[in-house]
Protein backbone atom coordinates (compact mmCIF):
# COMPACT_ATOMS: atom_id res chain seq x y z
CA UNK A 1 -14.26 16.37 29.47
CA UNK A 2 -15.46 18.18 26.00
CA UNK A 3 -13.20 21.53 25.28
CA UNK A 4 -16.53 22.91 24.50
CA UNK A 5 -17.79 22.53 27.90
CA UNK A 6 -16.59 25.40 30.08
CA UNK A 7 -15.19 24.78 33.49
CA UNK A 8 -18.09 26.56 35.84
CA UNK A 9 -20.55 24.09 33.14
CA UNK A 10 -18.60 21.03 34.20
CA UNK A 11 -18.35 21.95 37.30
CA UNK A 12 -21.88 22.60 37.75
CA UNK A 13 -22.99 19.02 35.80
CA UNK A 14 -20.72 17.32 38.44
CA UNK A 15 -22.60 18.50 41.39
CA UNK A 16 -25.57 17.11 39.83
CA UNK A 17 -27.45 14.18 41.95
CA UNK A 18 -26.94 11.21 40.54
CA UNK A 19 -31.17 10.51 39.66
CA UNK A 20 -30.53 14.04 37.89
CA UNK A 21 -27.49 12.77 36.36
CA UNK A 22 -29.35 9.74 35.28
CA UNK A 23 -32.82 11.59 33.35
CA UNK A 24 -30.26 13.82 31.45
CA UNK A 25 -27.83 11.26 30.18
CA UNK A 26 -31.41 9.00 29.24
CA UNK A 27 -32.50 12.61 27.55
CA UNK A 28 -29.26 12.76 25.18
CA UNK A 29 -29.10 9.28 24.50
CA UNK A 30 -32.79 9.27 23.54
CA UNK A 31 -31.96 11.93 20.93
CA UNK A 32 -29.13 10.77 19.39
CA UNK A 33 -28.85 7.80 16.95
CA UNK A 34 -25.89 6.79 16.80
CA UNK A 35 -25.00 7.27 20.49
CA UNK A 36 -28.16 5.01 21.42
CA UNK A 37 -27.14 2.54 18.86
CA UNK A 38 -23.70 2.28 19.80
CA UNK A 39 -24.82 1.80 23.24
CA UNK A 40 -27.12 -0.66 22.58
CA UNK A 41 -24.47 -2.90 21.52
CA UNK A 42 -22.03 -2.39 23.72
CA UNK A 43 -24.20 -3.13 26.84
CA UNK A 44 -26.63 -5.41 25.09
CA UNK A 45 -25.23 -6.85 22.08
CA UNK A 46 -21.50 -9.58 22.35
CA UNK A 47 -19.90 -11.16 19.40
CA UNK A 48 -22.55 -13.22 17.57
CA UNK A 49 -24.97 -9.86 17.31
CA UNK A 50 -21.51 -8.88 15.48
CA UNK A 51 -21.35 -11.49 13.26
CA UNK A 52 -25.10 -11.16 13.08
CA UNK A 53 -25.52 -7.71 12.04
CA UNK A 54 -22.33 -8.21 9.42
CA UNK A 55 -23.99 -11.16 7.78
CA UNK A 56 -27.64 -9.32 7.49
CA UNK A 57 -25.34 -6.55 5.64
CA UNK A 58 -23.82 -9.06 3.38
CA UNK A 59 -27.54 -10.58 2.67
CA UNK A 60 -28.52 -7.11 1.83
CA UNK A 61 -25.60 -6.94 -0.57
CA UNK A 62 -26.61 -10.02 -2.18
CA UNK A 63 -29.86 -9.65 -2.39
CA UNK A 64 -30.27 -6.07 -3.94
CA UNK A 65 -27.89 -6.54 -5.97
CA UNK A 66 -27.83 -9.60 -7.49
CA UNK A 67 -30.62 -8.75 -9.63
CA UNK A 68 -30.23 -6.46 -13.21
CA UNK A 69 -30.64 -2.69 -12.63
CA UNK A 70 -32.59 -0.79 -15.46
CA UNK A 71 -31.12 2.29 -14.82
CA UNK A 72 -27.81 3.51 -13.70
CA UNK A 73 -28.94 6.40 -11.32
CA UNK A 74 -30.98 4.29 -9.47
CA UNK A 75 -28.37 1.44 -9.46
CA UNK A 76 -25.94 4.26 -8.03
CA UNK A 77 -28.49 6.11 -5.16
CA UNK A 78 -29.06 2.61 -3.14
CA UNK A 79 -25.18 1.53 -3.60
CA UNK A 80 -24.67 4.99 -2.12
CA UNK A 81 -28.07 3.71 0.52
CA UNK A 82 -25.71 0.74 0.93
CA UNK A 83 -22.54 2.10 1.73
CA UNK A 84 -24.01 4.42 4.37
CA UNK A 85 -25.27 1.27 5.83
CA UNK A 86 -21.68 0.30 5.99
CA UNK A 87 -20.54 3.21 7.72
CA UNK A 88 -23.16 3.17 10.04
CA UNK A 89 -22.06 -0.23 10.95
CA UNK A 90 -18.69 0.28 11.12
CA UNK A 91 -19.45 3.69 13.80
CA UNK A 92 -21.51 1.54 16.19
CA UNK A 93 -19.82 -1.68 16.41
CA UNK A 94 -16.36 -0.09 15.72
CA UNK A 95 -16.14 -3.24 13.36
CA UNK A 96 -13.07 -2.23 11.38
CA UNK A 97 -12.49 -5.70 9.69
CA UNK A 98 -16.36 -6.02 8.65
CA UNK A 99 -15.93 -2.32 7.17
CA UNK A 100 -13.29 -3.51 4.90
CA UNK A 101 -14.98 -7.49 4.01
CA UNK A 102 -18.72 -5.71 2.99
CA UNK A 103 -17.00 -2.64 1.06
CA UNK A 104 -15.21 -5.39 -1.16
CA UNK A 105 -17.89 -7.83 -1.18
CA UNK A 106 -20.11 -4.54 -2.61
CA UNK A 107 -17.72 -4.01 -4.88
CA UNK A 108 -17.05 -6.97 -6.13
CA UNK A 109 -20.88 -7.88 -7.19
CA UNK A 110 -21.37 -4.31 -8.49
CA UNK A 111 -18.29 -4.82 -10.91
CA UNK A 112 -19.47 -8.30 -11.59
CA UNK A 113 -23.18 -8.25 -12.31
CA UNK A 114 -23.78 -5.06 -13.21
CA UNK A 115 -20.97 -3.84 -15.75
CA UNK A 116 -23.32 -3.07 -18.38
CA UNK A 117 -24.71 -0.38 -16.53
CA UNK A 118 -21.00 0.72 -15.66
CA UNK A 119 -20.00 0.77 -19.43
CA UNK A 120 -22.93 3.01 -20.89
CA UNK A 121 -22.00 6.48 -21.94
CA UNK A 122 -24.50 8.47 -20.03
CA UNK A 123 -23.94 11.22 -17.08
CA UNK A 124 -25.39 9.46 -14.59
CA UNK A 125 -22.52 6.30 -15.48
CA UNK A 126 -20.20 8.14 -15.30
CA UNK A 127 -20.82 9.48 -11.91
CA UNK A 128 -20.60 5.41 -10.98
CA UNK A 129 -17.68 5.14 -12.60
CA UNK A 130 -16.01 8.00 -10.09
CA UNK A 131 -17.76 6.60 -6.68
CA UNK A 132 -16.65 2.85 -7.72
CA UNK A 133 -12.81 3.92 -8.26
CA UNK A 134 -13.45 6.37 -4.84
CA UNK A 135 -14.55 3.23 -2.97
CA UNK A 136 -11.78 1.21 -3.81
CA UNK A 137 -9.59 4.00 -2.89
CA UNK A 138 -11.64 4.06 0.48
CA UNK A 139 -11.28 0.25 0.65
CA UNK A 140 -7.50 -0.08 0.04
CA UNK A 141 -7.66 2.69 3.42
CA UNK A 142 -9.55 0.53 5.05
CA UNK A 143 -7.41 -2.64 4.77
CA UNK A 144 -4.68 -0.68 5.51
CA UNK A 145 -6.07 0.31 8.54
CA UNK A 146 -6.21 -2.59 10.17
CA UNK A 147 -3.36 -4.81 11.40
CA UNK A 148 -1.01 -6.14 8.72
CA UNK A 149 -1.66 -9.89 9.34
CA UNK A 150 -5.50 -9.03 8.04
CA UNK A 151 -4.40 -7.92 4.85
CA UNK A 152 -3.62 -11.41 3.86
CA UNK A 153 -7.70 -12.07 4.00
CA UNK A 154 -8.31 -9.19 1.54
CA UNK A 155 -5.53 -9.05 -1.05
CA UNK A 156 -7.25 -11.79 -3.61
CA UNK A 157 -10.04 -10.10 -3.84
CA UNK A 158 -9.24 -6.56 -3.97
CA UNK A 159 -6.56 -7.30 -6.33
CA UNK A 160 -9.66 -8.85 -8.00
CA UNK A 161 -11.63 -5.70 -7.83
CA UNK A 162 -8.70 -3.51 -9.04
CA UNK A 163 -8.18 -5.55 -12.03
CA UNK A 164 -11.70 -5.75 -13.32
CA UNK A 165 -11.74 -1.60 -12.11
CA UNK A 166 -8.77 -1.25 -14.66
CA UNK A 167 -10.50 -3.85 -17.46
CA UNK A 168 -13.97 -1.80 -17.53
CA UNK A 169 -14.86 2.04 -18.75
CA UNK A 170 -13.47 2.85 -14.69
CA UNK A 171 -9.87 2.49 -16.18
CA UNK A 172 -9.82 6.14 -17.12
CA UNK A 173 -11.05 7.11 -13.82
CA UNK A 174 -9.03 4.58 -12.18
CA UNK A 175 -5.67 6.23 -13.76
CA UNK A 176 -6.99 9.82 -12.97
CA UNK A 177 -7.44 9.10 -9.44
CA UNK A 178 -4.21 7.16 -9.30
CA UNK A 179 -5.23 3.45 -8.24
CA UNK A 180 -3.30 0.93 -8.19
CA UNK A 181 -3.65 -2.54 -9.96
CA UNK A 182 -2.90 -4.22 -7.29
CA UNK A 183 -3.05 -4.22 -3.67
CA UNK A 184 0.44 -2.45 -2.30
């Protein structure tokens, strides 16, 4: 049980009936997201609503942005949207693996399409500079996380990502923060 629970509480939720049990469990569950979420998949959800909700993240990716941002802060707020959408994922499907594939696929079409808004010399670029080079950090984590014979899938393109990180106005931030040019 919770160590914030005390013993006479636990005690006490024990001898519940079960149809008592039941209304406060549907209660909690009803008020928190992420614990209704992550039960929904679990007990609903198998392995194609995986792949399913992975490839309507990717199509998200794609689609906002693979068009031309006007301006960098609002280029940076929805790949920050983004990212949480990631996480999210990640802390209801416990999809490790997907985690790591979207971060770098995110990555890899922000460095790609949108370096012009990555190279001006304004603030608000300059705060995308620092969250890129801080997601690949989080990204190398992530592949490392996982099972060494998965890093094979990943190293092409974050070495990809690292490279163009250390071609673009990120390399100062990139050599500040310490990342490497390749994947270790």
């Amino acid at each position: 049980m919770p160590k914030n629970i005390s013993k006479e509480l636990e005690s006490a939720i024990l001898s519940l009936t079960h149809k008592e049990k039941d209304r406060h469990l549907l209660r909690l569950i009803a008020k928190n997201d992420l614990l209704r979420e992550q039960m929904q998949f679990t007990l609903l959800e198998d392995e194609s609503d995986l792949t399913w909700r992975r490839q309507d993240l990717a199509d998200s990716i794609q689609s906002d942005f693979g068009v031309p941002y006007s301006y960098v802060g609002v280029l940076l707020k929805d790949i920050r949207k983004l990212s949480a959408q990631i996480t999210w994922h990640r802390r209801v499907t416990k999809d490790k693996y997907g985690e790591a594939e979207l971060t770098i696929a995110l990555l890899e079409i922000i460095l790609l399409h949108h370096h012009k808004q990555i190279d001006k010399h304004i603030r608000k670029a300059d705060s995308l500079r620092v969250y890129l080079v801080r997601k690949a950090i989080a990204a190398i984590k992530y592949i490392n996380a996982l099972h060494e014979d998965f890093h094979i899938d990943f190293r092409d393109r974050m070495d990809k990502v690292l490279g163009l990180l250390h071609t673009f106005e990120t390399r100062y931030h990139a050599s500040l923060l310490d990342l490497p040019e390749a994947m270790p």
